[in-house]
Protein backbone atom coordinates (compact mmCIF):
# COMPACT_ATOMS: atom_id res chain seq x y z
CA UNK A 1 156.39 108.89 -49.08
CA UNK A 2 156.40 105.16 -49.18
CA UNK A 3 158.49 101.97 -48.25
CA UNK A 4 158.95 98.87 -49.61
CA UNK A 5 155.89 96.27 -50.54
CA UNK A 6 156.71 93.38 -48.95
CA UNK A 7 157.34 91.73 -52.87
CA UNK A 8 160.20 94.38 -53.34
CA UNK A 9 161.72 93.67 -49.08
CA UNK A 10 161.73 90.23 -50.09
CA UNK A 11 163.11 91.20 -53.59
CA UNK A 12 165.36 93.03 -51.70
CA UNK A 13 166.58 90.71 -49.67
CA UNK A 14 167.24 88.17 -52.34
CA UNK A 15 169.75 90.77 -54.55
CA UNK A 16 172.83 89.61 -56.33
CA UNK A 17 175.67 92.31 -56.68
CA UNK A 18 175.91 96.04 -56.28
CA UNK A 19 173.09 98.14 -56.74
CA UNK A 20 173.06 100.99 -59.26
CA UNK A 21 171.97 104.43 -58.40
CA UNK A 22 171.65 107.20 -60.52
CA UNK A 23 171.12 110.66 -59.39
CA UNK A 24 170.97 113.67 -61.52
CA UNK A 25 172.63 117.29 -61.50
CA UNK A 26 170.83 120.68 -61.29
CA UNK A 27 171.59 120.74 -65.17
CA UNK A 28 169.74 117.22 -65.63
CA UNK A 29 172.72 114.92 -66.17
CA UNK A 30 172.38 111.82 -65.18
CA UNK A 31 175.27 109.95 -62.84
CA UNK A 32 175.03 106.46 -62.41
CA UNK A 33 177.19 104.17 -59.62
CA UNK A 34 177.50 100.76 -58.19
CA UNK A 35 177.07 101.03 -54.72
CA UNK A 36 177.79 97.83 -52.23
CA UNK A 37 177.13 99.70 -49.13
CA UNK A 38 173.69 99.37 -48.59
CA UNK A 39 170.90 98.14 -46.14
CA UNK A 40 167.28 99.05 -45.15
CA UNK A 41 166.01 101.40 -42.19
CA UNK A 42 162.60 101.50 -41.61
CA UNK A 43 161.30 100.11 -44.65
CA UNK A 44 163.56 102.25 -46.91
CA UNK A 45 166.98 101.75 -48.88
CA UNK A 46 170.14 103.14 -47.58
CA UNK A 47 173.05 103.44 -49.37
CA UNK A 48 176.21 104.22 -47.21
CA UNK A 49 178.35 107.83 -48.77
CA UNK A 50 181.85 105.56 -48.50
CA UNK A 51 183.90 107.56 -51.47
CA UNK A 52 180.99 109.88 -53.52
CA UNK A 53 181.64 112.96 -55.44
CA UNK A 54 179.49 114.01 -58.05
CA UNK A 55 177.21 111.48 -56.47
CA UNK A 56 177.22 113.80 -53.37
CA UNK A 57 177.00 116.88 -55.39
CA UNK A 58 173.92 115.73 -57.50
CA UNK A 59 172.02 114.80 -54.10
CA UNK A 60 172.59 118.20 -52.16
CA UNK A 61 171.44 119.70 -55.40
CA UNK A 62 168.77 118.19 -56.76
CA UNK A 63 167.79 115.21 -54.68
CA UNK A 64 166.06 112.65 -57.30
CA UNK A 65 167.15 109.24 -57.95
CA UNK A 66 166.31 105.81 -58.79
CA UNK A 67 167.96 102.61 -57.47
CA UNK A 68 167.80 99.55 -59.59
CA UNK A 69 168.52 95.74 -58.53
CA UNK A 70 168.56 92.26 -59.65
CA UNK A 71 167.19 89.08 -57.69
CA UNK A 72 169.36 85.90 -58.29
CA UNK A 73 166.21 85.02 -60.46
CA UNK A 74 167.10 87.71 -62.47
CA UNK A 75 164.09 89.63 -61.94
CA UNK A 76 165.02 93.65 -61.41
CA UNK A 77 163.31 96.25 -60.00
CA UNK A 78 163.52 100.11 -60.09
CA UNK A 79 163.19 102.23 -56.99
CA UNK A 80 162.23 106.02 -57.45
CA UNK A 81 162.32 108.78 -55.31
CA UNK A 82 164.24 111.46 -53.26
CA UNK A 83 166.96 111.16 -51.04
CA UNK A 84 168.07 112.45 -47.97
CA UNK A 85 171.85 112.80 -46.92
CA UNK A 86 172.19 112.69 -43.61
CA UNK A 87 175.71 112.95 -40.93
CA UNK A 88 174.27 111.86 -38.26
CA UNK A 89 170.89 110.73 -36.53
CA UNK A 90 169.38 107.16 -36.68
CA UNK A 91 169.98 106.25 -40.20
CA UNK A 92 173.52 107.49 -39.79
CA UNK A 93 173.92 105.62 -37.22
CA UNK A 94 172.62 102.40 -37.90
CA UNK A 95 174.65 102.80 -41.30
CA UNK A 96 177.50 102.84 -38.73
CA UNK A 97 176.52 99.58 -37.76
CA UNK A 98 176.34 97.40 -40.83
CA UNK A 99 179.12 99.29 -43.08
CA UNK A 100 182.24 97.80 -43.00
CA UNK A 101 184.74 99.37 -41.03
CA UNK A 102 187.30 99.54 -43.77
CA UNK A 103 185.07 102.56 -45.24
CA UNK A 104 184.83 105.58 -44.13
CA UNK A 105 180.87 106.03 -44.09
CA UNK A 106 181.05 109.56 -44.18
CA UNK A 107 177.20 109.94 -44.45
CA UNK A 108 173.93 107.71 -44.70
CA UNK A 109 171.62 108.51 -48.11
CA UNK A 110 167.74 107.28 -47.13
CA UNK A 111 165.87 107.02 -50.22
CA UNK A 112 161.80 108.46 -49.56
CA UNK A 113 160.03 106.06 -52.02
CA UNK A 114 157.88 107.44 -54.77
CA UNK A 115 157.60 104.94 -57.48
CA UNK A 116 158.52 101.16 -57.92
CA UNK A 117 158.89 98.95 -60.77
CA UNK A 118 159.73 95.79 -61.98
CA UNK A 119 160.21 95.68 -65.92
CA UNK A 120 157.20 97.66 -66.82
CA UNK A 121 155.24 96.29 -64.32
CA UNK A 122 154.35 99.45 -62.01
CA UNK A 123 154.06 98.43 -58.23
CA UNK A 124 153.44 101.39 -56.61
């Protein structure tokens, strides 16, 4: 699996807002959130579990999802790939570090990169 080019870290770096993520159920139906919580590990996007449910669900059962973001240029890109819930570890932990201690960051999600995009534009 694959991190971040550096165009998408910088990309990255320069978001505006929440990032969605969708995930999908073991029937195939989609579920899309904002998510605020989130920071990098390694190379790789890491959304903080603060207050999911069928979010939660969707990733212990089938673990595919894409993250999409905007830059402040307006410029988005797509992430793609599967994702990893973990309760403790590294990830956890340094997802203990940066979320804010008014959530309950009951587990860290690490996405393992398969695809990027931007528009149409396939980067990887």
């Amino acid at each position: 699996m694959a991190e971040m080019t550096p165009e998408v870290l910088t990309a990255w770096e320069q978001k505006e807002g929440p990032v969605v993520l969708t995930t999908v159920s073991s029937a195939g139906i989609p579920n899309s959130i904002y998510a605020t919580c989130v920071g990098l590990f390694d190379g790789k996007p890491v959304i903080a579990d603060n207050y999911f449910s069928k979010t939660k669900e969707n990733i212990k059962s089938e673990n595919t999802a894409s993250i999409l973001f905007i830059t402040g240029d307006n410029k988005a890109y797509q992430l793609k790939g599967n994702l990893e819930y973990l309760q403790s570890g590294p990830v956890f932990s340094s997802m203990k570090e940066w979320n804010p201690g008014k959530h309950p960051g009951h587990a860290a999600v690490i996405m393992d990169i398969t695809e990027i995009y931007t528009g149409a534009d396939k980067l990887l």
